[in-house]
Protein backbone atom coordinates (compact mmCIF):
# COMPACT_ATOMS: atom_id res chain seq x y z
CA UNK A 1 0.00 0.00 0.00
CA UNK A 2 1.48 3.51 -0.95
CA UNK A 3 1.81 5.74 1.53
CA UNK A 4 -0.24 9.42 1.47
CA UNK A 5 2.35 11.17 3.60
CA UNK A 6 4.70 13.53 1.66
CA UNK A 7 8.66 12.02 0.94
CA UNK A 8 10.93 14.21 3.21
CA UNK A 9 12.95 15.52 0.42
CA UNK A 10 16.81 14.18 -0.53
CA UNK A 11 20.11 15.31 0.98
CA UNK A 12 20.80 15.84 -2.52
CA UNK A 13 17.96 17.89 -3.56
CA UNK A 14 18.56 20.32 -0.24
CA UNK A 15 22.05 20.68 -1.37
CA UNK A 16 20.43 21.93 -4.91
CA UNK A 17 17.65 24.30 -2.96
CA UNK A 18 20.90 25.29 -1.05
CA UNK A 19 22.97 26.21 -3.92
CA UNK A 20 19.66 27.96 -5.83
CA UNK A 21 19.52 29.95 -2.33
CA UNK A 22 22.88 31.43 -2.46
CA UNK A 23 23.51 32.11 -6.46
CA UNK A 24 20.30 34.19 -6.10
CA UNK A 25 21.66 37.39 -6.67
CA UNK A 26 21.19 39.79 -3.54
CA UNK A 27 19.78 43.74 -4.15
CA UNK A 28 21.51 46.65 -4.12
CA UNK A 29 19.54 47.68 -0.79
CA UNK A 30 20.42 44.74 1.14
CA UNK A 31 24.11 45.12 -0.03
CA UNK A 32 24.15 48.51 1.46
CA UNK A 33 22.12 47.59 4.73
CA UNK A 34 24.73 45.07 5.37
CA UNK A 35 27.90 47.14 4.86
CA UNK A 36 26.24 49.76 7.30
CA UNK A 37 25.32 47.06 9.59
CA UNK A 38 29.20 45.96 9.48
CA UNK A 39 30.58 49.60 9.77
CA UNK A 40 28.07 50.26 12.76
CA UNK A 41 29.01 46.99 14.06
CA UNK A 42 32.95 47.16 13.74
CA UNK A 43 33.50 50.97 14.15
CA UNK A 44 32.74 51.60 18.00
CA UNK A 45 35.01 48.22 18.53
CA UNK A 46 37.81 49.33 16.58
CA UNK A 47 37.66 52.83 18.71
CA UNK A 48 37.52 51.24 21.99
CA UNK A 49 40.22 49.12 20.63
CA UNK A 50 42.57 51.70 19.63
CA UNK A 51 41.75 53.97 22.78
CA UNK A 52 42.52 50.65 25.31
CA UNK A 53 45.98 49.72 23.22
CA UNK A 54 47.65 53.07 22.51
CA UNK A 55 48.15 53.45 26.06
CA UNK A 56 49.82 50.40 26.44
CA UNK A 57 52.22 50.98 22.94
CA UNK A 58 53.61 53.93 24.51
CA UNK A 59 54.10 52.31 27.66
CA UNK A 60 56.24 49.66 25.67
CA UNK A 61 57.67 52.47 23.45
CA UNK A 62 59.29 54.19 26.48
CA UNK A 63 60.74 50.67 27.92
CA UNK A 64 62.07 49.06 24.97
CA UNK A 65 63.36 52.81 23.23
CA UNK A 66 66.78 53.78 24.10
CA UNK A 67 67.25 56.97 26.52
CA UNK A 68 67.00 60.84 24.90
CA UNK A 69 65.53 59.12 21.64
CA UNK A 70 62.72 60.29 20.03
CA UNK A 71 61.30 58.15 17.28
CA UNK A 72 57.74 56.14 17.27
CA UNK A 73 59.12 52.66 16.84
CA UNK A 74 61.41 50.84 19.97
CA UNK A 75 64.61 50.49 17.62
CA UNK A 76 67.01 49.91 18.80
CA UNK A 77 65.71 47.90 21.66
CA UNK A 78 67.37 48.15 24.50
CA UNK A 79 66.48 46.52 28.30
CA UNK A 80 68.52 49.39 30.10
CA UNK A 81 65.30 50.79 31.62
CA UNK A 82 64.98 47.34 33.13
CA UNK A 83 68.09 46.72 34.15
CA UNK A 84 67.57 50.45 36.37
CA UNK A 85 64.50 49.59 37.32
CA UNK A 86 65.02 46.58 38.80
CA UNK A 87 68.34 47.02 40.47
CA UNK A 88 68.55 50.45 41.04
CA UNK A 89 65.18 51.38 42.23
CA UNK A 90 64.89 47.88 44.51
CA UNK A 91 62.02 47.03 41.95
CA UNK A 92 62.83 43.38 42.72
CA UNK A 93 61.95 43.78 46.16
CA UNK A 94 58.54 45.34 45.40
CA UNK A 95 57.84 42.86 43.00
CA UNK A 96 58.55 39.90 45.64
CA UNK A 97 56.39 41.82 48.05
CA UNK A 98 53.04 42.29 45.78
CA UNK A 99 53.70 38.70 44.86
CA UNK A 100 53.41 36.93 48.39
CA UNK A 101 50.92 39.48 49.23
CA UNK A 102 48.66 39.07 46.09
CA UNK A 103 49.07 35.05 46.42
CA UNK A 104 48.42 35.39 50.17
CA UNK A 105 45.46 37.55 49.91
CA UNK A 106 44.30 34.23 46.97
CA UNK A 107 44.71 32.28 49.59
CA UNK A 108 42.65 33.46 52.24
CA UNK A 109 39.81 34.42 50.57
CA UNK A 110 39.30 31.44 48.05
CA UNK A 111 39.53 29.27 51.13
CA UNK A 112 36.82 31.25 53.38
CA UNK A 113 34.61 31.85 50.08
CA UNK A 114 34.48 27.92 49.67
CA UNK A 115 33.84 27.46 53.37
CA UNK A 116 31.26 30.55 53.75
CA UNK A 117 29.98 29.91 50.16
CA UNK A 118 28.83 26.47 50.92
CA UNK A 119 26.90 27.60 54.51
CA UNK A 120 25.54 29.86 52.52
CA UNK A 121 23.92 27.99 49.32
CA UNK A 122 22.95 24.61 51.77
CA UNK A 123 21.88 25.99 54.92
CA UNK A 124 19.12 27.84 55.93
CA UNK A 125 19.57 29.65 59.15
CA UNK A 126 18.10 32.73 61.05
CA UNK A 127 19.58 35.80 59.67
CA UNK A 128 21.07 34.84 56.39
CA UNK A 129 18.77 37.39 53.80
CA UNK A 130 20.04 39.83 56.64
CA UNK A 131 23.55 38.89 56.25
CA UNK A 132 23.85 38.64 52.37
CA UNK A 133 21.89 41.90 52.52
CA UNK A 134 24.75 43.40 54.72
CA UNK A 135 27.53 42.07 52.59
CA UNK A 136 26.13 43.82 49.51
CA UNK A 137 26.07 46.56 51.58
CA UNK A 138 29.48 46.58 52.29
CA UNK A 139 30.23 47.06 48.20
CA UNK A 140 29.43 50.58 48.16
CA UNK A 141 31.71 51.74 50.99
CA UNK A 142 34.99 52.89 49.85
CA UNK A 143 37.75 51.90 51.02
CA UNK A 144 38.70 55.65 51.99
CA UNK A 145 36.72 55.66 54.68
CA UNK A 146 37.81 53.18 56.22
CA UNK A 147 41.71 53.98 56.30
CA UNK A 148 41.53 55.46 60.05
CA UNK A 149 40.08 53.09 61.85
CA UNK A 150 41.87 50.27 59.83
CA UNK A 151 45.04 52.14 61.10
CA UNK A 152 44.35 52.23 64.13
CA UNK A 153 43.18 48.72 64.75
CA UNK A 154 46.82 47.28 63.14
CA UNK A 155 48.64 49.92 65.26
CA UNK A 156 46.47 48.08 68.49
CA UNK A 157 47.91 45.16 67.54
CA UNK A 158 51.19 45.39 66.38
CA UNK A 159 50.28 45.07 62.63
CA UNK A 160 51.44 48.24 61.20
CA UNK A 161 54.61 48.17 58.65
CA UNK A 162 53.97 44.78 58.06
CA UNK A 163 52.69 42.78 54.62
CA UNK A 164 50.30 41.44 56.73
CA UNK A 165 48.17 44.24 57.44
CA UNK A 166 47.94 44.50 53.58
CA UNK A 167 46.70 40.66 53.10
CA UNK A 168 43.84 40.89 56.25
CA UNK A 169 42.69 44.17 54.41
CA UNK A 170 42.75 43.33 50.58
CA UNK A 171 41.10 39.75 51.86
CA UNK A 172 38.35 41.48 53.92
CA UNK A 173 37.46 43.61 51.65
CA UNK A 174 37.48 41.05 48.89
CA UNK A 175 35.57 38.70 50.69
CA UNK A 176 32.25 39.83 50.32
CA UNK A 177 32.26 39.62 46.82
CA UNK A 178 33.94 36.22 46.63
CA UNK A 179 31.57 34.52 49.33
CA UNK A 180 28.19 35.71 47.25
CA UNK A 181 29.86 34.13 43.81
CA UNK A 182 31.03 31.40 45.71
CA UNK A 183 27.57 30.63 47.03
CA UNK A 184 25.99 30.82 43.25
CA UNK A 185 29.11 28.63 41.71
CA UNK A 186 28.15 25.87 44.80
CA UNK A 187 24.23 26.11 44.20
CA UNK A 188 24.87 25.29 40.65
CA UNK A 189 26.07 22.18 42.12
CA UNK A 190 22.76 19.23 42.18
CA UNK A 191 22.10 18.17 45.92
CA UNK A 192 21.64 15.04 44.38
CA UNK A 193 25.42 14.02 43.80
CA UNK A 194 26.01 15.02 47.68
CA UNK A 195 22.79 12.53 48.70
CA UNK A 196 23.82 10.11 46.42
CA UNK A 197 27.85 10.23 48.50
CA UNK A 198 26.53 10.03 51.70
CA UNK A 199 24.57 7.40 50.91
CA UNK A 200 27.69 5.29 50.01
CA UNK A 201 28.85 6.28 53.64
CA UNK A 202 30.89 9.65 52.64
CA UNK A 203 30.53 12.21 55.47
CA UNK A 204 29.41 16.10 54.38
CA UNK A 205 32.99 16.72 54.27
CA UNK A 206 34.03 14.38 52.55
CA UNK A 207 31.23 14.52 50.02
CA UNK A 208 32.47 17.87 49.81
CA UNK A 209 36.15 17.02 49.33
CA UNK A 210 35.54 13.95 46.58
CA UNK A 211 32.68 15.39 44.85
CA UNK A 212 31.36 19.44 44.76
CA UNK A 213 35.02 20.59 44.97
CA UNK A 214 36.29 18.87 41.64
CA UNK A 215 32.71 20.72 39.80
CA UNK A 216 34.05 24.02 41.03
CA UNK A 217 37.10 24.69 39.35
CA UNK A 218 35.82 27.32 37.06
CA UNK A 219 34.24 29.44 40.18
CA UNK A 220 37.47 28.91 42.39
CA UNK A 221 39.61 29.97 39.17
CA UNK A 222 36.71 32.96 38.83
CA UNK A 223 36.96 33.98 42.77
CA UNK A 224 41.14 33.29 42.87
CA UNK A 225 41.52 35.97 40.07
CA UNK A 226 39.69 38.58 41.27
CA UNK A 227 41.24 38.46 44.86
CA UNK A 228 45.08 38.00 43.30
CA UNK A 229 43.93 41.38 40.89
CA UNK A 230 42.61 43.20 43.18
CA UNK A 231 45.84 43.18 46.16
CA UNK A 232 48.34 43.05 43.29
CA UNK A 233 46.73 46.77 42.36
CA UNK A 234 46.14 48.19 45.32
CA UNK A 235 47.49 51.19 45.95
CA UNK A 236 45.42 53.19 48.89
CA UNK A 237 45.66 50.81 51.38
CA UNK A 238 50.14 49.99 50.58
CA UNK A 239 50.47 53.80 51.09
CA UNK A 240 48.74 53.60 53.80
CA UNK A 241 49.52 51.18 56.37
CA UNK A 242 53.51 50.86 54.83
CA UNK A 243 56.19 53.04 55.93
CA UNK A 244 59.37 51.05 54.71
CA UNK A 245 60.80 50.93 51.47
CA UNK A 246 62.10 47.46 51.57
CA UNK A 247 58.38 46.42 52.47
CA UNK A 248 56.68 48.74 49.45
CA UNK A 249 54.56 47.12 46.80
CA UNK A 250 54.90 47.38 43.56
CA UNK A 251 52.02 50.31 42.90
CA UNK A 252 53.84 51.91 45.59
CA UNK A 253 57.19 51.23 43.91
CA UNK A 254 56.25 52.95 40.80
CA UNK A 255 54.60 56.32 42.47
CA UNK A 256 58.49 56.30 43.97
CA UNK A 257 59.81 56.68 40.43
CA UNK A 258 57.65 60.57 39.76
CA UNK A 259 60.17 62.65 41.50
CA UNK A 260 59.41 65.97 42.77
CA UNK A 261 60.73 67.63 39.53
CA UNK A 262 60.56 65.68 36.83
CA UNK A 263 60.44 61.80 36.04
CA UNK A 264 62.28 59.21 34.39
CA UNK A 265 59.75 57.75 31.95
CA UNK A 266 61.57 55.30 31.11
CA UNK A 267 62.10 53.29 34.14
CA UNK A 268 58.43 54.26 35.04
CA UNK A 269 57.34 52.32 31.62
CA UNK A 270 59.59 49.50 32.45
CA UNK A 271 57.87 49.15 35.53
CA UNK A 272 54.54 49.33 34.52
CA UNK A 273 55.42 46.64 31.71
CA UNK A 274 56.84 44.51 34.91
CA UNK A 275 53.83 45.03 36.82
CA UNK A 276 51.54 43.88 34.25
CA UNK A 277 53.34 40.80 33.33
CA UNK A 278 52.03 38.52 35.95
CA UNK A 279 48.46 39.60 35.51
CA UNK A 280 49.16 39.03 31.95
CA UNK A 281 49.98 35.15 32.42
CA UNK A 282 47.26 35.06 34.79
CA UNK A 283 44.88 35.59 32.23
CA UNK A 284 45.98 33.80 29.85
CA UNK A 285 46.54 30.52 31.76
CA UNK A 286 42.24 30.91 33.39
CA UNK A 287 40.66 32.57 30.30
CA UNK A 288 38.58 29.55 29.73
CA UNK A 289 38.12 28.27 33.67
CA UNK A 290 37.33 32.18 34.19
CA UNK A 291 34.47 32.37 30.96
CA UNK A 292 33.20 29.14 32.35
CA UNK A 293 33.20 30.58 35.67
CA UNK A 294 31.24 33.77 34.99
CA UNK A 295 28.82 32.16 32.81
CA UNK A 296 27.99 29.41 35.42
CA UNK A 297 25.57 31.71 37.46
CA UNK A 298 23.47 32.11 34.47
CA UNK A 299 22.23 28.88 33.04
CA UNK A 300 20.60 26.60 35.75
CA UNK A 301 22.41 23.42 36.03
């Protein structure tokens, strides 16, 4: 018996529809609508990409060109803004400074976002809309106002002229931001594979250890970034609370370099290009843990 349904048509003959589709010649109109579309599209882009890497060409201009030269290209290249930078202006010891503060600071608050992060998307408990409500909160203080009585508490305790001060400051103010993306990251997580651990006799803990911990790399990569970032950059609170030079960071390191009448831009480029090469290598070693990171908050897993 034939069948009355209609034949789904033919690889081949969708191939030929296909072809017919695209040697269709296309009007003058649409032509035109899609080279404005491209020039609208690519335009802006190209602007915001020329005004975020001049900037950073003249930084590497003044490193790489040689001293009392003028020209627009770094040739001959030369590393003696470096070499002055580095060993003449104690740059190294800045640089080791930011470094076990930044990696400190990492420390510290990805380990008290996981901890905080996971109360916080699997228990309920009295207070908690207050308390997430008060962390936001704390976001729109600046960090200004709270230099005095920051000051004085490290002075109380002995904390003053010390790297440490700079690590309990950059974490707590880090923190609140790291425990709320922590908390979305963990709630991404199904209850189910924790239920399914204990069942097989795992404790919470351990459940937490074997199996949510190995799902979060992308949010501890996300929350680890931020927090290195954010104490390798600042500035305010280094100024602040630091009164030696062989305990200066490297923001305060390179505000050293502007002298009171005049500056050498070249050793003030070749720090800034030193300054930005660990954040540099950050990046590119998380780009993808840190896109899958930010992007996990949005589609319910």
């Amino acid at each position: 018996m034939t069948s009355l349904l209609p034949k789904a048509p033919s690889a081949s003959a969708l191939a030929d529809i296909d072809s017919a589709q695209e040697a269709r010649p296309v009007s003058p109109l649409k032509k035109r609508a899609r080279r404005i579309d491209r020039v609208l599209t690519y335009f802006p882009l190209a602007l915001f990409l020329i005004f975020t890497l001049v900037p950073f060409y003249w930084m590497l201009l003044f490193a790489f060109r040689p001293a009392g030269s003028t020209s627009l290209v770094p040739w001959p290249i030369t590393f003696e803004h470096f070499e002055t930078v580095w060993n003449g202006s104690g740059f190294g010891i800045y640089f080791k400074n930011s470094l076990f503060v930044a990696v400190m600071s990492l420390l510290c608050s990805t380990v008290i976002a996981l901890l905080g992060g996971y109360a916080l998307a699997r228990f309920r408990f009295r207070g908690k809309a207050l308390f997430l409500v008060a962390m936001l909160c704390t976001q729109f203080v600046p960090g200004a106002m709270m230099l005095i009585p920051l000051f004085e508490i490290f002075n109380a305790v002995g904390l003053t002229n010390s790297l440490w001060s700079l690590i309990i400051s950059d974490t707590v103010f880090h923190l609140p931001l790291s425990l709320i993306l922590m908390a979305g990251f963990i709630r991404n997580v199904p209850m189910e594979l924790e239920e399914a651990a204990w069942v097989d006799g795992c404790t919470r803990i351990q459940a937490f250890r074997l199996v949510v911990l190995p799902l979060l790399k992308p949010g501890i990569v996300a929350v680890g970034s931020f927090a290195f970032i954010s104490a390798w950059n600042n500035f305010l609170f280094a100024i602040m609370f630091i009164s030696s030079q062989d305990r200066f960071t490297v923001p305060v390191g390179l505000s050293y370099l502007l002298g009171e009448f005049g500056a050498d831009f070249g050793a003030l480029a070749a720090g800034g290009v030193i300054a930005i090469i660990p954040v540099v290598l950050l990046f590119a070693y998380v780009q993808k843990f840190l896109v899958q990171g930010l992007s996990a908050g949005a589609v319910k897993g």
